[in-house]
N, C-alpha and C. Protein backbone atom coordinates (compact mmCIF):
# COMPACT_ATOMS: atom_id res chain seq x y z
N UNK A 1 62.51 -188.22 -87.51
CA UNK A 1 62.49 -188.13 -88.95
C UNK A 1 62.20 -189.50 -89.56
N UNK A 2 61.28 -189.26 -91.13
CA UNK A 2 60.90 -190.97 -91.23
C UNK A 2 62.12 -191.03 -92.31
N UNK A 3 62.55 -192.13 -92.75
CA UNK A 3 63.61 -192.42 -93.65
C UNK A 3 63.45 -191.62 -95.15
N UNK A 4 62.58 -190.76 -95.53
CA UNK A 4 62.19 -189.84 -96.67
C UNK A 4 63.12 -188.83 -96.18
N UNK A 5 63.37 -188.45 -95.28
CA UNK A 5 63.40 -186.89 -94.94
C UNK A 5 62.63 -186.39 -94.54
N UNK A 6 61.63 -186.99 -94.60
CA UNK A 6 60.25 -185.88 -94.28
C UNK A 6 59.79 -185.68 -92.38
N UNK A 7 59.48 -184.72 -92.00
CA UNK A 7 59.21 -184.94 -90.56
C UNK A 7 58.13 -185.35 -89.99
N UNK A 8 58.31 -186.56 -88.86
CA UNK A 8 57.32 -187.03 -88.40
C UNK A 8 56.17 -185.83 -88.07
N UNK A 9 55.05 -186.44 -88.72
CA UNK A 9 54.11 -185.15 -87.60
C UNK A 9 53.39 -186.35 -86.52
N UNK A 10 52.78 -185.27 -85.74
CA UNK A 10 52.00 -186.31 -84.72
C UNK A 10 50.66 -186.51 -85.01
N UNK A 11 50.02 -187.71 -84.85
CA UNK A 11 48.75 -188.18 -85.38
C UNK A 11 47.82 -187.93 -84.04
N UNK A 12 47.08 -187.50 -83.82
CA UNK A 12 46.03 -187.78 -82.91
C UNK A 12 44.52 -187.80 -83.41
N UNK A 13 43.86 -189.16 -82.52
CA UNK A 13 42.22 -189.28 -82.82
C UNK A 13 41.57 -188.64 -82.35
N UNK A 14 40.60 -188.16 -83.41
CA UNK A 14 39.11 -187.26 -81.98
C UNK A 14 37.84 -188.25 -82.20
N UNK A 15 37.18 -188.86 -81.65
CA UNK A 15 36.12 -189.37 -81.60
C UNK A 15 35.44 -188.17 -81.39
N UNK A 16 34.49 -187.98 -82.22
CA UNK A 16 33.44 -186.45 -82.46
C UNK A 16 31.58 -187.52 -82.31
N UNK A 17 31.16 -186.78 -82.12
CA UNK A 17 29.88 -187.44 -81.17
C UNK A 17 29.55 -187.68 -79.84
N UNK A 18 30.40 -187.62 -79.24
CA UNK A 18 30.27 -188.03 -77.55
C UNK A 18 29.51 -186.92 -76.82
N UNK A 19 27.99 -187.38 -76.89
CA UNK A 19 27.13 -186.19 -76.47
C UNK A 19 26.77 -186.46 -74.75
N UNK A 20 27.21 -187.42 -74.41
CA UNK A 20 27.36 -187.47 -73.01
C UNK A 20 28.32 -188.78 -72.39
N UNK A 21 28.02 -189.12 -71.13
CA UNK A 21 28.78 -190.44 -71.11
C UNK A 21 28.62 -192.10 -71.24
N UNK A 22 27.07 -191.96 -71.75
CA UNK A 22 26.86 -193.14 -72.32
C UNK A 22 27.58 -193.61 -73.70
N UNK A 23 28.08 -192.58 -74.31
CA UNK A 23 28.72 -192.28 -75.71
C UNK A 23 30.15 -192.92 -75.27
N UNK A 24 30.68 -192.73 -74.31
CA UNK A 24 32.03 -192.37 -74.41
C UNK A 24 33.04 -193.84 -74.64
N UNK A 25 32.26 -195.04 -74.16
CA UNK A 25 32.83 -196.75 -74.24
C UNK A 25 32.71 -197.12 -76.06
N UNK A 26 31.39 -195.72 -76.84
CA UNK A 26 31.75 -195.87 -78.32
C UNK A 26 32.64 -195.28 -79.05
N UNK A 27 33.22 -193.82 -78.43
CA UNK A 27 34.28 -192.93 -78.62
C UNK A 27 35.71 -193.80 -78.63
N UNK A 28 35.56 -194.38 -77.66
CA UNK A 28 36.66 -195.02 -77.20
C UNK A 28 37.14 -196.33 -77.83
N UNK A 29 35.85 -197.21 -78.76
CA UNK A 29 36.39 -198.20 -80.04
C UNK A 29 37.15 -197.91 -80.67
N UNK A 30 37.80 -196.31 -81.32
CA UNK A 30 38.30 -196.24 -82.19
C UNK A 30 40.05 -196.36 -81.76
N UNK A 31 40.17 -196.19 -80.79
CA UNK A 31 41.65 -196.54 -80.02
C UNK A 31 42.09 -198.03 -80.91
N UNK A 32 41.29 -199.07 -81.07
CA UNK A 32 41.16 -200.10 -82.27
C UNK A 32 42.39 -199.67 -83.13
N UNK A 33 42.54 -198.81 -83.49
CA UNK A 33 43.12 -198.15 -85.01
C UNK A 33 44.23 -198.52 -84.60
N UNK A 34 44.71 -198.30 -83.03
CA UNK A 34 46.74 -198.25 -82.73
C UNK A 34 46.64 -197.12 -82.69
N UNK A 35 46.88 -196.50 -83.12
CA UNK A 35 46.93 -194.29 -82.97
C UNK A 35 46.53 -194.02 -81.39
N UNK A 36 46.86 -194.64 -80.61
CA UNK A 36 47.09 -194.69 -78.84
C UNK A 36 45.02 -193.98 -78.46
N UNK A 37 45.57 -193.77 -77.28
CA UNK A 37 43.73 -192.90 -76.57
C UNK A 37 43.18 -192.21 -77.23
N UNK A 38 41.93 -191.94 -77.97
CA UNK A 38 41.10 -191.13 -78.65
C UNK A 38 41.22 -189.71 -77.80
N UNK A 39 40.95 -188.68 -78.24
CA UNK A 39 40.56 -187.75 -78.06
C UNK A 39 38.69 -187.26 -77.68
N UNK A 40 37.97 -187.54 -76.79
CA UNK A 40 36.43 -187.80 -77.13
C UNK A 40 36.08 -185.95 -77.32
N UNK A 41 34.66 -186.10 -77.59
CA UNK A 41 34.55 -184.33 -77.74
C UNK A 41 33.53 -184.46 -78.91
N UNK A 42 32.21 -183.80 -78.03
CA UNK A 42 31.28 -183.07 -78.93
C UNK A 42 31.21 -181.80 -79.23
N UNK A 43 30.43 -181.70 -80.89
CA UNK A 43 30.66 -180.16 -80.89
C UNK A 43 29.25 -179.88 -80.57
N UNK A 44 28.52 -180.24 -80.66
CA UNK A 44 27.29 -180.23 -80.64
C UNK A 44 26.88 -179.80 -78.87
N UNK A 45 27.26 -180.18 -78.13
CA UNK A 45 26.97 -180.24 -76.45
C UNK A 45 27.88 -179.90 -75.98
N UNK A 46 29.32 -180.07 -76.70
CA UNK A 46 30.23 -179.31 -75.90
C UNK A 46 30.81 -179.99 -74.54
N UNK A 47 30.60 -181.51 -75.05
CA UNK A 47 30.67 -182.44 -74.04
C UNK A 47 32.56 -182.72 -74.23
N UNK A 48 33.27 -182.58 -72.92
CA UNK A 48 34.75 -182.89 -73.03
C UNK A 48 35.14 -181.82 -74.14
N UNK A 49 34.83 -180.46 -74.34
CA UNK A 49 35.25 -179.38 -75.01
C UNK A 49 36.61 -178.86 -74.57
N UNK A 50 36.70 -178.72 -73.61
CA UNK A 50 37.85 -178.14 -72.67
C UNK A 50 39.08 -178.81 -72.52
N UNK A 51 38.49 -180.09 -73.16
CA UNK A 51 39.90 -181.41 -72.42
C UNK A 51 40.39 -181.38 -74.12
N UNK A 52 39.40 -181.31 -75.14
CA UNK A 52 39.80 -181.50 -76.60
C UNK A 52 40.71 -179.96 -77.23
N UNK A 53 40.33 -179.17 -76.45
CA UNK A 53 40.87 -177.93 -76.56
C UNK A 53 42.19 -177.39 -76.17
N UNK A 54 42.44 -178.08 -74.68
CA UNK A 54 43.87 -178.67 -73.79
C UNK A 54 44.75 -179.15 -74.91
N UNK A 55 44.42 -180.41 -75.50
CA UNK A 55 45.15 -180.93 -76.39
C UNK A 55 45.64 -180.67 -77.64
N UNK A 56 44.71 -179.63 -78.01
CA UNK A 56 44.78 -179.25 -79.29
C UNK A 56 46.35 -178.11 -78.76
N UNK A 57 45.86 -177.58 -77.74
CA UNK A 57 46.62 -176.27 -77.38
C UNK A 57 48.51 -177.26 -77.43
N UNK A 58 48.22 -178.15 -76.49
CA UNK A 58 49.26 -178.93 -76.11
C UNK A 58 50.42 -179.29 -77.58
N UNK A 59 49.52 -179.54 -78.03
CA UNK A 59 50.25 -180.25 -79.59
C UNK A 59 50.62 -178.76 -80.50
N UNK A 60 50.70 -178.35 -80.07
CA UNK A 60 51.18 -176.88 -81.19
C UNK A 60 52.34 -176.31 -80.77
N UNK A 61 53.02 -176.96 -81.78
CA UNK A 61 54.90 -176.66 -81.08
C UNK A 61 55.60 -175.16 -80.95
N UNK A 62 56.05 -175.28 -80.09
CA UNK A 62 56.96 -174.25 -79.82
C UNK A 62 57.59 -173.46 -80.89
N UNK A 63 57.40 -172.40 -81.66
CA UNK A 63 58.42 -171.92 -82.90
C UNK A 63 59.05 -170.83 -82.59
N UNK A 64 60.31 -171.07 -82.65
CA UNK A 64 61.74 -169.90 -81.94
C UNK A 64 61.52 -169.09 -83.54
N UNK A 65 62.26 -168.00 -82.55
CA UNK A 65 62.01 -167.00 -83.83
C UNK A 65 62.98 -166.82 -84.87
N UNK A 66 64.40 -167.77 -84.69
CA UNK A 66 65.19 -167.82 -86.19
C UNK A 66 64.49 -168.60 -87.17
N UNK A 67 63.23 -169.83 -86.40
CA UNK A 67 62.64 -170.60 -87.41
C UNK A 67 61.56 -170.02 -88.12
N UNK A 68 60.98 -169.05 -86.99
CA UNK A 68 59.49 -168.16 -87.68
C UNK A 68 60.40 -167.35 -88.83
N UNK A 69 60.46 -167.68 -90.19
CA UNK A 69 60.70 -166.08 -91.14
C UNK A 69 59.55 -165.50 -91.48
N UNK A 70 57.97 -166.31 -91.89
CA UNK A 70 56.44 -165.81 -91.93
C UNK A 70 55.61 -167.06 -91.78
N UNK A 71 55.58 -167.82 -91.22
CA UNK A 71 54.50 -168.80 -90.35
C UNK A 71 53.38 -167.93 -90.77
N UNK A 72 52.65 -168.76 -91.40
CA UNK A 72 50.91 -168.51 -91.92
C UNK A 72 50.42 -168.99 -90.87
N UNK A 73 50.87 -170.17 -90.27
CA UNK A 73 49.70 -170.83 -89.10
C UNK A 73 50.77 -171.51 -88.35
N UNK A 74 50.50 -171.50 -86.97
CA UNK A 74 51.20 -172.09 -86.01
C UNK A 74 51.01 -173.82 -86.16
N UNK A 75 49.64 -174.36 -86.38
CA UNK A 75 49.31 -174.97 -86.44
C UNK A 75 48.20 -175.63 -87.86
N UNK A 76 48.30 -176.61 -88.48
CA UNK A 76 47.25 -177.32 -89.26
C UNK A 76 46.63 -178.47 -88.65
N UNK A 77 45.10 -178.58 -88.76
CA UNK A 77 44.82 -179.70 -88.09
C UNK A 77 44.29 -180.53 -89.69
N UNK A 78 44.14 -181.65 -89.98
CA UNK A 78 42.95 -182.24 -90.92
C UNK A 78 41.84 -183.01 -90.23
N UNK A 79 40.52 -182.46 -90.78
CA UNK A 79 39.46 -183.23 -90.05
C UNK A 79 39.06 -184.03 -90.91
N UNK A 80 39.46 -185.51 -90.73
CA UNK A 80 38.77 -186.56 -91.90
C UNK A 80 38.12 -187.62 -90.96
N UNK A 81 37.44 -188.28 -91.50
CA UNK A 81 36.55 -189.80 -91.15
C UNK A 81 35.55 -189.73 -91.88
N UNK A 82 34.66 -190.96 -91.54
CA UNK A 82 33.25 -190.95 -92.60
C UNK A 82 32.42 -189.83 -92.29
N UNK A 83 31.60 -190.49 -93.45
CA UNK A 83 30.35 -189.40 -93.87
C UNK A 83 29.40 -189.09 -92.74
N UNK A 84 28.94 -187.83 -92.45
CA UNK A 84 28.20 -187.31 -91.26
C UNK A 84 28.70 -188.16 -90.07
N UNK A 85 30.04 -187.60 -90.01
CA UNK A 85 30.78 -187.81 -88.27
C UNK A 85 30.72 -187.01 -87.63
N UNK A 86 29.91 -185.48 -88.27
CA UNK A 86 30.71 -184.63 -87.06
C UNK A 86 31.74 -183.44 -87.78
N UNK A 87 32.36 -183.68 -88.68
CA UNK A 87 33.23 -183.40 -88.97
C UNK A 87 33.34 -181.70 -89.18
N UNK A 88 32.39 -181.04 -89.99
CA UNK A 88 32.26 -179.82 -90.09
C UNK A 88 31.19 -179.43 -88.93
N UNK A 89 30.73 -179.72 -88.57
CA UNK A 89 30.30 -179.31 -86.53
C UNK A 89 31.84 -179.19 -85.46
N UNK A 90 32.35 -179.93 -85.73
CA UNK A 90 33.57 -179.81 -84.85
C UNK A 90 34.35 -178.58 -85.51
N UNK A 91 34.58 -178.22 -86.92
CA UNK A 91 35.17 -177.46 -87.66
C UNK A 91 34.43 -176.02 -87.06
N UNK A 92 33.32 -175.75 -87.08
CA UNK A 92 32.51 -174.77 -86.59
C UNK A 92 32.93 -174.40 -85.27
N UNK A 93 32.73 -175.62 -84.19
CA UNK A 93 32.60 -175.31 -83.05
C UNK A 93 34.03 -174.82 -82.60
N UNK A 94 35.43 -175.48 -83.69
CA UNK A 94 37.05 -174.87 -83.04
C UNK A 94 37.03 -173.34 -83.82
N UNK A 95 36.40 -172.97 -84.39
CA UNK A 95 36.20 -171.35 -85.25
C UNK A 95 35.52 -170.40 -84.11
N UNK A 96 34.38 -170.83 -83.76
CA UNK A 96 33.21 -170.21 -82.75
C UNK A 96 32.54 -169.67 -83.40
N UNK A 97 32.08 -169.71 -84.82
CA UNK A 97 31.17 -169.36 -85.73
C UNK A 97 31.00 -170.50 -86.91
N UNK A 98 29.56 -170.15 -87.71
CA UNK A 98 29.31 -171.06 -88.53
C UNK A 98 30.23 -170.81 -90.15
N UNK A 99 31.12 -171.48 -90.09
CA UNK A 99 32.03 -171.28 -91.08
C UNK A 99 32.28 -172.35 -92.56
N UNK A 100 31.48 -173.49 -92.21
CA UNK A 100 31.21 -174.01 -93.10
C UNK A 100 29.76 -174.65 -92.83
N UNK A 101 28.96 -175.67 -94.00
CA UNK A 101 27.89 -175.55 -93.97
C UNK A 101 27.81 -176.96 -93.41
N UNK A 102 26.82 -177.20 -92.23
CA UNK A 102 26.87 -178.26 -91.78
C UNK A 102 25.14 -178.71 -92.17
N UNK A 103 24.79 -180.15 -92.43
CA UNK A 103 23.89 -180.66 -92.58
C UNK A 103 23.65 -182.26 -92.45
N UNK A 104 22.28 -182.77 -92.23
CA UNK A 104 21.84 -184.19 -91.59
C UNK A 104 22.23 -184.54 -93.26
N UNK A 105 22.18 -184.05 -93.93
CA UNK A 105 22.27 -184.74 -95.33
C UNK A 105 23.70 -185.40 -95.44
N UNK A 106 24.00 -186.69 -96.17
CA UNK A 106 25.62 -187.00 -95.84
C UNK A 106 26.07 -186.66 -97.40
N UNK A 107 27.44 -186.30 -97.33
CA UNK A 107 28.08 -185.76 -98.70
C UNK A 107 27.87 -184.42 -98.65
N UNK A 108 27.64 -183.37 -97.76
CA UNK A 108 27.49 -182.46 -98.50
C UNK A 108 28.78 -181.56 -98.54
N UNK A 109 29.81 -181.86 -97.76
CA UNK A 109 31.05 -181.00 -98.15
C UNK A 109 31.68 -182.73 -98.71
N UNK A 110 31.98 -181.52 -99.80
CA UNK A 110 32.58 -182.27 -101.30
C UNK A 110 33.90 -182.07 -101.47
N UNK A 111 34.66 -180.91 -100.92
CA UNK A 111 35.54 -180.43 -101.20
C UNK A 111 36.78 -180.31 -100.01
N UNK A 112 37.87 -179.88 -99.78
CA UNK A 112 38.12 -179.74 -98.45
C UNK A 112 38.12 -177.65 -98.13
N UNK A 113 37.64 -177.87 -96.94
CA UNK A 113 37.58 -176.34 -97.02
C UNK A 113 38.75 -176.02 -95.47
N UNK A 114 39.08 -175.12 -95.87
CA UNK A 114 40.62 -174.47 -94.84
C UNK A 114 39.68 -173.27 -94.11
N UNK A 115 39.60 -173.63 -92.75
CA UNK A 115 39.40 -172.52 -91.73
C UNK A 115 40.11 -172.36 -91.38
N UNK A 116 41.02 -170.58 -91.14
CA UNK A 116 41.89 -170.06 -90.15
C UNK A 116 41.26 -169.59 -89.02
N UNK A 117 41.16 -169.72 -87.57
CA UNK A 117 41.06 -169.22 -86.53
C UNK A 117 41.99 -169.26 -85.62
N UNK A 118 41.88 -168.08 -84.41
CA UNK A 118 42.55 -168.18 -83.30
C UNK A 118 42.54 -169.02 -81.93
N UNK A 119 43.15 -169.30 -81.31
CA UNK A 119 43.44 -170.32 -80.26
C UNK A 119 43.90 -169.69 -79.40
N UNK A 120 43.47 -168.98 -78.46
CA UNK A 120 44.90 -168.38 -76.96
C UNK A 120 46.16 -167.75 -77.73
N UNK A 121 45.88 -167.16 -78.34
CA UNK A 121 46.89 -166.44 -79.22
C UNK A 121 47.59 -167.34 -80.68
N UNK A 122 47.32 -168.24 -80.26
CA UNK A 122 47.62 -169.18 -81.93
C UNK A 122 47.10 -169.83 -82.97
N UNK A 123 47.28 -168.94 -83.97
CA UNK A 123 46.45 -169.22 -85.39
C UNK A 123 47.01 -170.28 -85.63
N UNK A 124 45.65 -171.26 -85.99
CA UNK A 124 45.87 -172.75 -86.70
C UNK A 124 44.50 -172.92 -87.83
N UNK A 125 44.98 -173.57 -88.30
CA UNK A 125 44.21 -173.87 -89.83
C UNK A 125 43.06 -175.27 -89.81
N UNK A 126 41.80 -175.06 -90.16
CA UNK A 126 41.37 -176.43 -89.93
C UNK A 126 41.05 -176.84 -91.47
N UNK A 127 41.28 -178.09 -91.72
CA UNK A 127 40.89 -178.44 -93.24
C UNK A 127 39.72 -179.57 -92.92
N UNK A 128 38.52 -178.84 -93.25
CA UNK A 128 37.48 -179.95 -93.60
C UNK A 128 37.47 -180.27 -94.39
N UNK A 129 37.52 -181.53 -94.40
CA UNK A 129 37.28 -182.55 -95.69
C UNK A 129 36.16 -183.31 -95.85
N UNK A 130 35.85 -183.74 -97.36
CA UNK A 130 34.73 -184.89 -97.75
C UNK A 130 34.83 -185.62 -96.59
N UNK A 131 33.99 -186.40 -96.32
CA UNK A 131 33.76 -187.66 -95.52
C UNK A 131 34.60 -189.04 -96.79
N UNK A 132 34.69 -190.19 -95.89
CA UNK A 132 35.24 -191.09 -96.57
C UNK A 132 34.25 -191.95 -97.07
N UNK A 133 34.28 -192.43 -97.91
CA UNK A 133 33.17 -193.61 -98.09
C UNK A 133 34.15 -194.31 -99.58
N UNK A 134 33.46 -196.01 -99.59
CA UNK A 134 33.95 -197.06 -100.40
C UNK A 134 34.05 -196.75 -101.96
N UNK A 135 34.84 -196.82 -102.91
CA UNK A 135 34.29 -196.67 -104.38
C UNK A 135 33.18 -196.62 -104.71
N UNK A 136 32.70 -197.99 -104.32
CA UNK A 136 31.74 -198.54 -105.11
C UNK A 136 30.65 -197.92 -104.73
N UNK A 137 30.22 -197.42 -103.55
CA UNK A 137 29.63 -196.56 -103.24
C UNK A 137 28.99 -195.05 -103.81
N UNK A 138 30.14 -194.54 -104.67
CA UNK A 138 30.42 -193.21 -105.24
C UNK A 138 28.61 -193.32 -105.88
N UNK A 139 28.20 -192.53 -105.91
CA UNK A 139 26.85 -192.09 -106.45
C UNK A 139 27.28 -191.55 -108.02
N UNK A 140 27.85 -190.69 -108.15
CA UNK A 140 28.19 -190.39 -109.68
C UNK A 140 29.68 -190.04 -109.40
N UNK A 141 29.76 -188.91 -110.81
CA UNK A 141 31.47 -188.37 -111.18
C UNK A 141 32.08 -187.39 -110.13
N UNK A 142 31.14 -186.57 -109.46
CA UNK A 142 31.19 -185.94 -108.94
C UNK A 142 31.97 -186.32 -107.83
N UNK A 143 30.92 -187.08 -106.63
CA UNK A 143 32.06 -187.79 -105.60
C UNK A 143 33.75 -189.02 -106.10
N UNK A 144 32.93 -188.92 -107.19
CA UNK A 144 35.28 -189.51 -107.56
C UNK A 144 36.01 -188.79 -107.57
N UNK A 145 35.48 -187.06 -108.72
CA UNK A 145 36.12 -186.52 -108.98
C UNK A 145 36.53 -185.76 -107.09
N UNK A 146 35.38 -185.82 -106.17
CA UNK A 146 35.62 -184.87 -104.96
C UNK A 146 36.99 -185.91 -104.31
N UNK A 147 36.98 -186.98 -104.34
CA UNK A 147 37.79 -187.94 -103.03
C UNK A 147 39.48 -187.75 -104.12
């Protein structure tokens, strides 16, 4: 528990891009952050799919059934980092259908969008989000009003 009351959740990185293993010594910069070993995993190739999938499974806690009274989702993940990471490709590829709109264009999810899908029997929620980028950057009202 952090001194709020509030409960720790657990943080884990996915480095999204790793389309083979020349990728993987760039996947692996982001360990940089402190937030311990990246997670690597393309959605695109499906490269380290199985090992990102393991983990995902791994991290989705146990809920006894005096605590379940109606659990919407076993699990929430948030998918954030910069602009055209990956982010709604990976969102797609943990659904197994095209569920939000992915494109080479950067900015184009503005908003955050909530996918529910199943997992080996456990519904978890994915929230795609905007990509991150600097203020000053912002192109108009639109991306202030989106971040």
């Amino acid at each position: 528990m952090r001194e709020s009351g509030t409960p720790s959740l657990p943080i884990r990185v996915v480095a999204t891009k790793v389309d083979g293993p020349k990728w993987e010594a760039h996947g692996l910069e982001i360990s940089a952050l402190g937030l311990g070993e990246p997670i690597l995993v393309s959605a695109k190739s499906n490269y380290f799919r199985r090992d990102f999938l393991d983990a995902l499974y791994e991290a989705i806690p146990e809920v006894r059934k005096e605590e379940s009274a109606a659990p919407q989702v076993d699990m929430k993940l948030a998918i954030i980092g910069k602009r055209n990471a990956g982010k709604s490709s990976l969102v797609n590829a943990l659904a197994g259908e095209e569920r939000v709109i992915v494109s080479e264009i950067a900015g184009t999810t503005r908003d955050a969008v909530d996918v529910r899908f199943e997992l080996d029997g456990k519904s978890l929620l994915a929230i795609d989000t905007a990509g991150l980028r600097r203020k000053k950057s912002f192109a108009n009202q639109i991306e202030w009003w989106a971040v």
